[in-house]
Protein backbone atom coordinates (compact mmCIF):
# COMPACT_ATOMS: atom_id res chain seq x y z
CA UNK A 1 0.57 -9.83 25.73
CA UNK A 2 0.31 -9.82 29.58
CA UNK A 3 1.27 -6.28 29.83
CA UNK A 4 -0.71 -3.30 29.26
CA UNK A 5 0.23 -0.55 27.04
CA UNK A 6 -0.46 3.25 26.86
CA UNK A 7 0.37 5.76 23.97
CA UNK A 8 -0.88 9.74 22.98
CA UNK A 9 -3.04 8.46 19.71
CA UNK A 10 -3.90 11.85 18.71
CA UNK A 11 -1.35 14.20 17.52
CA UNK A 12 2.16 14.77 19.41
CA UNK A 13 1.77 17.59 21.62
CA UNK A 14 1.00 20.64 21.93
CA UNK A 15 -2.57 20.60 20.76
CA UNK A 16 -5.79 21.75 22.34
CA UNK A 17 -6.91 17.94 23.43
CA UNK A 18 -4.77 14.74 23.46
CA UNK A 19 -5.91 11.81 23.62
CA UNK A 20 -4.35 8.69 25.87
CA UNK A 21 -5.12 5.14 25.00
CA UNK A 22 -4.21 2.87 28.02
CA UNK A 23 -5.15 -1.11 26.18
CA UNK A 24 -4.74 -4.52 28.52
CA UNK A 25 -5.61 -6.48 31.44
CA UNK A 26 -4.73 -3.40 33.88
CA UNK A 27 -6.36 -1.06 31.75
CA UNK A 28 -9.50 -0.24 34.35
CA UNK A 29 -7.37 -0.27 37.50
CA UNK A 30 -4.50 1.44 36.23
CA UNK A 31 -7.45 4.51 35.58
CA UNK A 32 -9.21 3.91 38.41
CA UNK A 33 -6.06 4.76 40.68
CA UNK A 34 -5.38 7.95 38.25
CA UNK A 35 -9.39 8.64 38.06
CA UNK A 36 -11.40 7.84 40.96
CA UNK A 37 -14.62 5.51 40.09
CA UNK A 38 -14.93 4.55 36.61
CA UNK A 39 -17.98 5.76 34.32
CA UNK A 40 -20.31 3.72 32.68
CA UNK A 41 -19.18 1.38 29.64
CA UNK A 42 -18.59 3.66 26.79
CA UNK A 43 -20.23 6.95 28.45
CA UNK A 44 -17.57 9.82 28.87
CA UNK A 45 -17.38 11.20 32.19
CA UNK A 46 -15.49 14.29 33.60
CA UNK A 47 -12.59 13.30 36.02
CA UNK A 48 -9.77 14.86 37.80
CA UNK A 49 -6.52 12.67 37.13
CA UNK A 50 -4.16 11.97 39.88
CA UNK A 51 -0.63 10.58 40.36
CA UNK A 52 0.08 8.11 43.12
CA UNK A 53 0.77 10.81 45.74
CA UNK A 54 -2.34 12.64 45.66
CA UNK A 55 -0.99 15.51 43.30
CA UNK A 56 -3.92 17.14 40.41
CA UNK A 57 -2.23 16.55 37.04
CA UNK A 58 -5.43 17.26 34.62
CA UNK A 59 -9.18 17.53 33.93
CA UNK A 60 -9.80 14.99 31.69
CA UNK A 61 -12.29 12.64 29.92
CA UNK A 62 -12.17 9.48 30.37
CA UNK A 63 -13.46 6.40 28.75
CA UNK A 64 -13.99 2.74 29.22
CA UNK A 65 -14.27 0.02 26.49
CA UNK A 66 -14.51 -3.66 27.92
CA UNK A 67 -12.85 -6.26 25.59
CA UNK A 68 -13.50 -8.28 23.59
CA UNK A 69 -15.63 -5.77 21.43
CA UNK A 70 -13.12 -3.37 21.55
CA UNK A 71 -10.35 -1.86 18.74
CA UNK A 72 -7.54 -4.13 20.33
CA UNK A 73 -10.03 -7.06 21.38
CA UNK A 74 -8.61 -6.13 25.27
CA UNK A 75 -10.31 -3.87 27.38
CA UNK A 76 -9.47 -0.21 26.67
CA UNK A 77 -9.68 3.53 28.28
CA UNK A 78 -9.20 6.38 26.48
CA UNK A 79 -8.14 9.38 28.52
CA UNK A 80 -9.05 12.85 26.83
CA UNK A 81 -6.50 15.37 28.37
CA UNK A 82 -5.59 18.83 27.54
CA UNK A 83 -2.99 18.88 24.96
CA UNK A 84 0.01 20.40 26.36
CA UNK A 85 3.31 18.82 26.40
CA UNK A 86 3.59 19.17 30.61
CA UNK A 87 0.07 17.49 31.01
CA UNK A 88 0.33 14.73 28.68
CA UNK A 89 4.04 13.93 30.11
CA UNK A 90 2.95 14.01 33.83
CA UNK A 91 -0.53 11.57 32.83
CA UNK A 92 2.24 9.50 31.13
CA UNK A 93 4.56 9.13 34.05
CA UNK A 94 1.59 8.68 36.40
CA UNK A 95 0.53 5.80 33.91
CA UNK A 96 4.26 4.02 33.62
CA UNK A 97 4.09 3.78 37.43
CA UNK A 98 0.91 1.72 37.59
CA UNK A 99 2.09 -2.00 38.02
CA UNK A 100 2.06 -4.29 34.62
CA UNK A 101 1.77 -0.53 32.28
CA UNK A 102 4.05 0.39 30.01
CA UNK A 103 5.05 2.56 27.03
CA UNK A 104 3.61 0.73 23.44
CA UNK A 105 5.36 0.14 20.94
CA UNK A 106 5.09 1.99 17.41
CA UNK A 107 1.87 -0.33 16.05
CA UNK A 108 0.81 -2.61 18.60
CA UNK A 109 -2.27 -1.18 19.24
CA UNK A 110 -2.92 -2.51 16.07
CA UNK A 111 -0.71 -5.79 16.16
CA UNK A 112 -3.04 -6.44 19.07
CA UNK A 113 -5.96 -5.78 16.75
CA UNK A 114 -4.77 -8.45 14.66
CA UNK A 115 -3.79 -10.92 17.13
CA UNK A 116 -7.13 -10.61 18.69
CA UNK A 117 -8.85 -11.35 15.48
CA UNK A 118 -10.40 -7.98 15.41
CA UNK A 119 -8.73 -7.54 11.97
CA UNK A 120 -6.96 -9.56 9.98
CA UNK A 121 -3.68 -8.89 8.02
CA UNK A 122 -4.96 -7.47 4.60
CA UNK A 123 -6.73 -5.15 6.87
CA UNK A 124 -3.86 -4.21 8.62
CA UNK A 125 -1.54 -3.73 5.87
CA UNK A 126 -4.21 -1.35 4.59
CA UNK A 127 -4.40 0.63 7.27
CA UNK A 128 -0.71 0.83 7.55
CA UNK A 129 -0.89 2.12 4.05
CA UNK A 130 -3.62 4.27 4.87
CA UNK A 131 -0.79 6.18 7.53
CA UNK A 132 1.43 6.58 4.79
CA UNK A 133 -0.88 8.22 2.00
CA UNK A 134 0.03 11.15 0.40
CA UNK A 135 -2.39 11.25 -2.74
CA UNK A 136 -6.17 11.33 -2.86
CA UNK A 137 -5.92 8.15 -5.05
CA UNK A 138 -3.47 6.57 -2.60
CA UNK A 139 -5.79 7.25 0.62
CA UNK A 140 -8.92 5.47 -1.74
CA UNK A 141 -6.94 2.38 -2.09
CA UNK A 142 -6.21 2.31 1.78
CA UNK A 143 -9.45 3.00 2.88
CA UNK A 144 -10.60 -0.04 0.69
CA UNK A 145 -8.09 -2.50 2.23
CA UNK A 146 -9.24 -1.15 5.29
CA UNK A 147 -12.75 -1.71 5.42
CA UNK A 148 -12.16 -5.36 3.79
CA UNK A 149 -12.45 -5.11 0.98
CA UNK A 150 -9.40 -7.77 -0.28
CA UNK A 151 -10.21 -9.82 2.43
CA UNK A 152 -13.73 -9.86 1.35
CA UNK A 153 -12.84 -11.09 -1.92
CA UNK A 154 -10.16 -13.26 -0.44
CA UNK A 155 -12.47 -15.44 2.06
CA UNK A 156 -14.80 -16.06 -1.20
CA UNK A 157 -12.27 -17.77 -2.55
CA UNK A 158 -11.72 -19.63 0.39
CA UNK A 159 -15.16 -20.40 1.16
CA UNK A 160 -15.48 -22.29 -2.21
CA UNK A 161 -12.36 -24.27 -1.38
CA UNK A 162 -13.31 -25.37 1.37
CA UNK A 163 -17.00 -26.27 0.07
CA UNK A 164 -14.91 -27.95 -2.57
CA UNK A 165 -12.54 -29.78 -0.32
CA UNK A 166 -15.96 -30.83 1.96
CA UNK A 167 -17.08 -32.95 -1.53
CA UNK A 168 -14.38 -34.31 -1.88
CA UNK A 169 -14.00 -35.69 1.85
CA UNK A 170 -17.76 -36.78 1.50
CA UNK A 171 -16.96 -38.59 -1.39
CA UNK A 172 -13.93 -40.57 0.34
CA UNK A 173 -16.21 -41.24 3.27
CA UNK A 174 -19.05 -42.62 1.44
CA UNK A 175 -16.72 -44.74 -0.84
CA UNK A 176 -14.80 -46.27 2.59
CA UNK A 177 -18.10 -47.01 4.32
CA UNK A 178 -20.24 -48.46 1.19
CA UNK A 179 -17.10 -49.63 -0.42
CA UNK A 180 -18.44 -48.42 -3.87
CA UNK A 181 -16.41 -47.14 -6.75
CA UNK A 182 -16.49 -43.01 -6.57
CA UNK A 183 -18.58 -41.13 -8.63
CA UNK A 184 -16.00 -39.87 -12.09
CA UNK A 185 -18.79 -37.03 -12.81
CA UNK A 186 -18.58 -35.69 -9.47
CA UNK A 187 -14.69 -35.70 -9.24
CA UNK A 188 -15.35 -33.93 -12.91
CA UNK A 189 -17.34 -31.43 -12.07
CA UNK A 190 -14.86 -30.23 -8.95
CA UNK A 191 -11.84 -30.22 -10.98
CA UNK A 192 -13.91 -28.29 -13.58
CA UNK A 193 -14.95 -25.62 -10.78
CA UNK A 194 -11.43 -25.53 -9.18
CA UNK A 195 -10.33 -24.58 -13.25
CA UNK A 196 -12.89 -21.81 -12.82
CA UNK A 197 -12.24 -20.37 -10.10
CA UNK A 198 -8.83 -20.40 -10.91
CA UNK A 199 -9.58 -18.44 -13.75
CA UNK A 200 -11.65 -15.75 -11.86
CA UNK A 201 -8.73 -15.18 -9.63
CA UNK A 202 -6.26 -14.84 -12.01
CA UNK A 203 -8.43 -12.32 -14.18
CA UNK A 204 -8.76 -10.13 -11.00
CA UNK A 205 -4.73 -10.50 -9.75
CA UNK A 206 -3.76 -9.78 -12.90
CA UNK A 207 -4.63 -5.79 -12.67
CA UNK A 208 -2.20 -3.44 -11.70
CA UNK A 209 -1.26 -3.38 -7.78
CA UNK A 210 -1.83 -1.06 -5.74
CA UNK A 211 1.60 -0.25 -5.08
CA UNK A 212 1.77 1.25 -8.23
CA UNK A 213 -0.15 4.24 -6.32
CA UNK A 214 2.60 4.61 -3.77
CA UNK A 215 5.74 3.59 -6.12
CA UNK A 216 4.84 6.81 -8.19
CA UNK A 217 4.66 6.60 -12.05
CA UNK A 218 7.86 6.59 -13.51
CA UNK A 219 8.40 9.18 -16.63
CA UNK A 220 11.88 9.21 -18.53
CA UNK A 221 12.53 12.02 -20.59
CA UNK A 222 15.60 10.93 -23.03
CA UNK A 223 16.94 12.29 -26.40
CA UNK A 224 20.21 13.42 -27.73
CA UNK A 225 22.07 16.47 -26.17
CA UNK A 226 20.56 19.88 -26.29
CA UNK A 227 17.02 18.19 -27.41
CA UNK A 228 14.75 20.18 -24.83
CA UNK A 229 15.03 17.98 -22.16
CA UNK A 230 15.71 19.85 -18.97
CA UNK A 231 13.51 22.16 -20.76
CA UNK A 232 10.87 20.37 -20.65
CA UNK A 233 11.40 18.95 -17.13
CA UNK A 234 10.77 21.96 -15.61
CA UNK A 235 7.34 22.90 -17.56
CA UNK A 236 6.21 19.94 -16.20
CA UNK A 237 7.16 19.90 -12.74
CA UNK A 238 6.18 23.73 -12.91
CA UNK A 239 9.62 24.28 -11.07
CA UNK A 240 13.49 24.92 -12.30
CA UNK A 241 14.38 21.42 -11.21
CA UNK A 242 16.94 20.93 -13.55
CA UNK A 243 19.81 23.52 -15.19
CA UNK A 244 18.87 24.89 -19.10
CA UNK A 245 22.01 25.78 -20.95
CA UNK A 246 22.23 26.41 -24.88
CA UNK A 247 25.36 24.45 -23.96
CA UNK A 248 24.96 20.67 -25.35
CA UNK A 249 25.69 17.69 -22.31
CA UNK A 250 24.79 20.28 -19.32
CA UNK A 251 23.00 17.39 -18.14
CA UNK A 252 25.55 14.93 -16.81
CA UNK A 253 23.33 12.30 -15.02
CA UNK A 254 19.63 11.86 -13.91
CA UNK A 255 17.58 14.73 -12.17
CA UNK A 256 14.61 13.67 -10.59
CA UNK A 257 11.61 15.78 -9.86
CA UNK A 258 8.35 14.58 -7.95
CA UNK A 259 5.14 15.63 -9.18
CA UNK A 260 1.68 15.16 -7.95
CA UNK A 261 -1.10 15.64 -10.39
CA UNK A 262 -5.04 14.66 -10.92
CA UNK A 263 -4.07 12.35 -7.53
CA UNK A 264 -1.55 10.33 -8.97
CA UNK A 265 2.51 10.36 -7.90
CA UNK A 266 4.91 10.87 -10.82
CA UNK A 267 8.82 10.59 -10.40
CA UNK A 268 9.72 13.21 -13.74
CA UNK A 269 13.59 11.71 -14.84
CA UNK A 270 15.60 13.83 -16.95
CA UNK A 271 18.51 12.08 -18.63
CA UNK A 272 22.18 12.61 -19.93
CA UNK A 273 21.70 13.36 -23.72
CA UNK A 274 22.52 9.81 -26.06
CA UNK A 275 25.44 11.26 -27.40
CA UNK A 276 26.63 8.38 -29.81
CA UNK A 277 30.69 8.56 -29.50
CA UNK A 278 32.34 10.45 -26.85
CA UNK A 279 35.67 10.66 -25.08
CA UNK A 280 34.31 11.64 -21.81
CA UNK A 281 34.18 9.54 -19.32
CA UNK A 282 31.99 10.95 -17.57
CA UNK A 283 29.54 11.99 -20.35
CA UNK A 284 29.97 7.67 -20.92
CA UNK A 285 28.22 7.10 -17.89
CA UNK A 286 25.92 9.09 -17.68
CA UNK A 287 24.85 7.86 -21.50
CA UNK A 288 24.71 4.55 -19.78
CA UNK A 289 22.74 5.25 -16.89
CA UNK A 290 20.37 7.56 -19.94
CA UNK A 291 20.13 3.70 -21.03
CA UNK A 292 19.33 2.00 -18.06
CA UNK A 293 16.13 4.70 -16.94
CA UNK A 294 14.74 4.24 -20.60
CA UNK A 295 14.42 0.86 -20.57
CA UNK A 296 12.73 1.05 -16.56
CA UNK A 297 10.77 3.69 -17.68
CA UNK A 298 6.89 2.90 -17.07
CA UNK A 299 6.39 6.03 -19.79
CA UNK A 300 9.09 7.07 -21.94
CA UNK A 301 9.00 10.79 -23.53
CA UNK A 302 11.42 10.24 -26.55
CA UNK A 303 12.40 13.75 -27.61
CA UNK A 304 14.73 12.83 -30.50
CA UNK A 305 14.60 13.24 -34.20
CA UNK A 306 15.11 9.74 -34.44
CA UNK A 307 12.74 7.19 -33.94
CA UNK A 308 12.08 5.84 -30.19
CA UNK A 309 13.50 2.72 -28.83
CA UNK A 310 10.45 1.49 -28.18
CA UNK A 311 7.25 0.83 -29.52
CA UNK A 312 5.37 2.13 -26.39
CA UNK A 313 7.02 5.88 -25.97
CA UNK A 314 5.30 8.87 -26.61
CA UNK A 315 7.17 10.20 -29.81
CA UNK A 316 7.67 14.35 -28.79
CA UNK A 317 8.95 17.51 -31.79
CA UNK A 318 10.22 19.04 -29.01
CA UNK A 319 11.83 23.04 -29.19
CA UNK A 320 8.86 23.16 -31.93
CA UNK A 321 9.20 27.17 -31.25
CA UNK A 322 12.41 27.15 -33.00
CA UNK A 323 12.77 28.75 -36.85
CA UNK A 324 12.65 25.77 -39.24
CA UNK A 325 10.85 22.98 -36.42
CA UNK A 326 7.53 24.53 -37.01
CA UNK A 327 4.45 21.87 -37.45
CA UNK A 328 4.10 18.69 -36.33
CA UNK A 329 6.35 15.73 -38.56
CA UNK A 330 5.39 12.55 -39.49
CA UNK A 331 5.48 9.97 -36.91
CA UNK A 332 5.64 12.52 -33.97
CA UNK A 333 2.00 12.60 -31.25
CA UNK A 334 2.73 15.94 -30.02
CA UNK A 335 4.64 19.34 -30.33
CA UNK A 336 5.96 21.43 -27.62
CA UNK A 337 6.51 24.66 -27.36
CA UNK A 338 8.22 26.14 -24.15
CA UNK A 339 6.06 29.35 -25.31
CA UNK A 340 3.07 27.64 -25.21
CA UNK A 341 1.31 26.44 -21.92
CA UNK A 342 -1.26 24.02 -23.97
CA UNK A 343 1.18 22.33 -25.50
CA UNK A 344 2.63 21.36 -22.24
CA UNK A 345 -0.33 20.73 -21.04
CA UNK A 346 -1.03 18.04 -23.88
CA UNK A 347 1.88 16.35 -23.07
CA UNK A 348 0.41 15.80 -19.19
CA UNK A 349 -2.77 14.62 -20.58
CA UNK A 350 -1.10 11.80 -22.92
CA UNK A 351 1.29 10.62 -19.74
CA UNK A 352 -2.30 10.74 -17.97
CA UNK A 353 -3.99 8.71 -20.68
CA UNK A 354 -1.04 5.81 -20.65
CA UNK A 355 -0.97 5.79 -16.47
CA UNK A 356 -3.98 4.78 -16.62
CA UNK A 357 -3.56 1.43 -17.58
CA UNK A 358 -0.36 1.35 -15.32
CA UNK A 359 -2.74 1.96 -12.30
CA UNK A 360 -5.24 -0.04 -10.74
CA UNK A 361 -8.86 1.06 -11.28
CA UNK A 362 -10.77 3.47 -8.42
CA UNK A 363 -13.58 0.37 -8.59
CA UNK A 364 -11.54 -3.07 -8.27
CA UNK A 365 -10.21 -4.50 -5.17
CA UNK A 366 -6.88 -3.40 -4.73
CA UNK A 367 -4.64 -6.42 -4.33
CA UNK A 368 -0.63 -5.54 -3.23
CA UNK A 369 2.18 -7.37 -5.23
CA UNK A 370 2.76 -10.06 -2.68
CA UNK A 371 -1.01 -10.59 -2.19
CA UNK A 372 -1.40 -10.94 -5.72
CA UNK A 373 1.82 -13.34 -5.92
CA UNK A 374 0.08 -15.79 -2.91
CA UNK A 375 -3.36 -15.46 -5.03
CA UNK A 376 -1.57 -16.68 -8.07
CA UNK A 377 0.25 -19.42 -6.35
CA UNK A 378 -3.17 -20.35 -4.91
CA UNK A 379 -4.95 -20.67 -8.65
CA UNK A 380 -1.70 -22.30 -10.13
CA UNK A 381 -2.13 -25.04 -7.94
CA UNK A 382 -5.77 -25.89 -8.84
CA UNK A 383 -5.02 -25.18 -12.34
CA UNK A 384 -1.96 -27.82 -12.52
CA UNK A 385 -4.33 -30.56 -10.82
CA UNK A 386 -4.65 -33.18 -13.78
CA UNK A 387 -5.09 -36.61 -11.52
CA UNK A 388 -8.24 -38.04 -10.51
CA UNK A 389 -6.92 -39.60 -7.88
CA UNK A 390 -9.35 -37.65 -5.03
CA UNK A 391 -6.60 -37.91 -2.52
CA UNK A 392 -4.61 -36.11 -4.67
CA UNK A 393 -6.83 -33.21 -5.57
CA UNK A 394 -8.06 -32.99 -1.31
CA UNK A 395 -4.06 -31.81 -0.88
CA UNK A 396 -4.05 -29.34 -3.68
CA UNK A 397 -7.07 -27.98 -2.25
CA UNK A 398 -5.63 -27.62 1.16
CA UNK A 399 -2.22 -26.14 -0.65
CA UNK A 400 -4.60 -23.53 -2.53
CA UNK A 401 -6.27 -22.58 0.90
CA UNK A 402 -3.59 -21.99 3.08
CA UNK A 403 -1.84 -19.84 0.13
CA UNK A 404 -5.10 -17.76 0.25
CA UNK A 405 -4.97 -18.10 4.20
CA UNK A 406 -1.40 -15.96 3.94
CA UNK A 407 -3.14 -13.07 2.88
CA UNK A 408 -5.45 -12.77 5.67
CA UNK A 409 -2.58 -13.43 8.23
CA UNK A 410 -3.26 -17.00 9.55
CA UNK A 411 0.49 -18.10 9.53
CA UNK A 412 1.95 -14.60 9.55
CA UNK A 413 5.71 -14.87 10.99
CA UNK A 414 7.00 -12.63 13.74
CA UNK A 415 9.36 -11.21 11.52
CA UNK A 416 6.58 -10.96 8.86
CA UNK A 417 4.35 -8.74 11.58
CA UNK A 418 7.67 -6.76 13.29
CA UNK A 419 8.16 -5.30 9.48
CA UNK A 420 4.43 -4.12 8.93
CA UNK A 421 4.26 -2.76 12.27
CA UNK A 422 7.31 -0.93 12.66
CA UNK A 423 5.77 1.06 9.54
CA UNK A 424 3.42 2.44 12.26
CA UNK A 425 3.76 5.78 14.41
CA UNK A 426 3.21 5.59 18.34
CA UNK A 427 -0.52 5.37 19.46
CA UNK A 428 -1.79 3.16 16.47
């Protein structure tokens, strides 16, 4: 990380101001050539910018930040030009000419962050997330990673580890110096707490991830042919995703539709009717495939006659504004009407009611899948400890720690940090 970096870390040009962060070692005298004398620490002063042969490229703002209390942990200048593409290119090529600057990378602002100890990798892979939200519920979640919240959580554990594992060292100390049998209650009492604390974990990794948010909500609608289906679809998605025909199998194979609504992603999945014998090949497949989204549906809107394959779908009497399908039968949770906005609208607020336990909740700490899969591998290991043998139970809390220890970064791989930051744009 000898070199220096620059990026635009405001929006791509044109725009009325951009704004140039130049982070590393030559960050000060790589402005000072293109600025004249620098301004105080973290004071913005007006200064005309210059390229190496004299020439005016821009009016600008410009700011220092001297490392280590900085956003990358190196010292930093942040040059506020006008916005237009010219400008910002000539400031750019004025800045690739200073010796040891170059062009960053998409995310290594931020990798440098995190290298630099200025954040740590929960942190990171929240903020990455944060870059990537599209829902209001989505952008919560981030913001919570963000400002540390999992890592919060995540160093408690690991602060009564390692008060754990210090007992247990005293203990083997004490018994080597005094050569005196070790204390049975004591080594009782930590394997009871590590079972604890186990527990705790487990009860909070065991919530919904916050992937969940981003994955989108899967809802399958499936029946026989000519049930209502595409129908349906498109009252929901409020838009003619899919083709209605009086004509039964129109549907050959599944239509997606994205929907956002109340802040959560749903991916809407209309299927091939269930036809029960056919001859068409083609109708066969898509009958399997019908089979395949119903059983990876997270909510299942069964829109048969018949009873639903499973226990958990939401049983509809769809085309209920046909002559003779009038009422509600036994067994069914909900009519719809094409004719009748509320009903629709009752079928939105059941899939809302059963996403809800499919989601993580606005107040808990919002673990990812692979956090909450090092978490559990952390609490697995204290809850399989049965020896006594002290030794024994010292390693399993070391295992336990450094599983924890993965979710804050300290043995991230390079491969492990090139995949989270090529998520990220230039300038962040």
């Amino acid at each position: 990380m000898s070199d220096t970096i620059f990026a635009v870390s405001s929006g791509q040009p044109p725009a009325a101001i951009a704004v140039i962060r130049v982070s590393g070692p030559a960050a000060f005298a790589a402005a000072e050539r293109l600025g004249g004398r620098l301004p105080p620490a973290r004071r913005a002063s007006l200064r005309t910018l210059r390229d190496g042969m004299g020439a005016v490229l821009d009016s600008a703002l410009l700011l220092c930040f001297p490392g280590p209390a900085t956003a990358t942990g190196e010292d930093l200048v942040e040059l506020h030009c006008h916005g237009g593409r010219a400008v910002v290119a000539a400031v750019e090529r004025a800045l690739a000419e200073q010796p040891g600057v170059r062009r960053a990378e998409p995310g290594e602002f931020t990798r440098r962050a995190l290298l630099h100890g200025r954040i740590d990798l929960a942190e990171a892979e929240g903020l990455a997330d944060l870059l990537e939200a599209q829902t209001e519920r989505q952008r919560r979640a981030a913001i919570g990673a963000v400002e540390g919240r999992v890592s919060q959580a995540v160093r408690g554990w690991m602060d009564r580890l390692t008060m754990l594992s210090a007992m247990i060292e005293a203990m083997l100390d004490f018994a080597e110096e005094d050569d005196v049998p070790l204390d049975q209650a004591a080594v009782a009492r930590i394997k009871g707490e590590m079972h604890d604390l186990a527990i705790a974990m487990l009860e909070v990794v065991a919530r919904p991830p916050v992937d969940r948010l981003h994955d989108g909500i899967r809802v399958v609608l499936a029946g026989p042919p000519n049930s209502g289906k595409s129908t349906l679809l498109n009252l929901l998605a409020e838009r003619e995703a899919a083709i209605v025909s009086p004509i039964a199998g129109t549907t050959r194979d599944r239509i997606e539709a994205s929907v956002l609504r109340g802040g959560v992603a749903y991916v809407l999945t209309d299927t091939a009717g269930l036809a029960e014998d056919t001859d068409d090949v083609i109708e066969a497949i898509g009958v399997t495939r019908a089979q395949e989204a119903i059983r990876q549906a997270d909510i299942l809107l069964w829109m048969a006659d018949a009873p639903p394959p499973r226990d958990d779908a939401i049983w509809l009497h769809s085309r209920a504004d046909l002559p003779g399908r009038e009422g509600l039968p036994e067994g069914r949770q909900l009519a719809v009407r094409r004719d009748d906005g509320a009903s629709v609208a009752s079928v939105w607020d059941a899939i809302a009611e059963t996403s809800a336990a499919l989601l993580p909740r606005e107040d808990a700490v919002g673990f990812k899948r692979h956090q909450q899969e090092q978490c559990r591998r952390a609490a697995n290991t204290l809850i399989a400890t049965q020896t006594d043998d002290v030794l024994l139970i010292a390693e399993e809390l070391r295992v336990a720690r450094q599983a924890l220890a993965e979710v804050l970064g300290v043995s991230a791989t390079e491969t492990m940090l090139d995949a989270l930051f090529g998520r990220f744009c230039l300038g962040k």
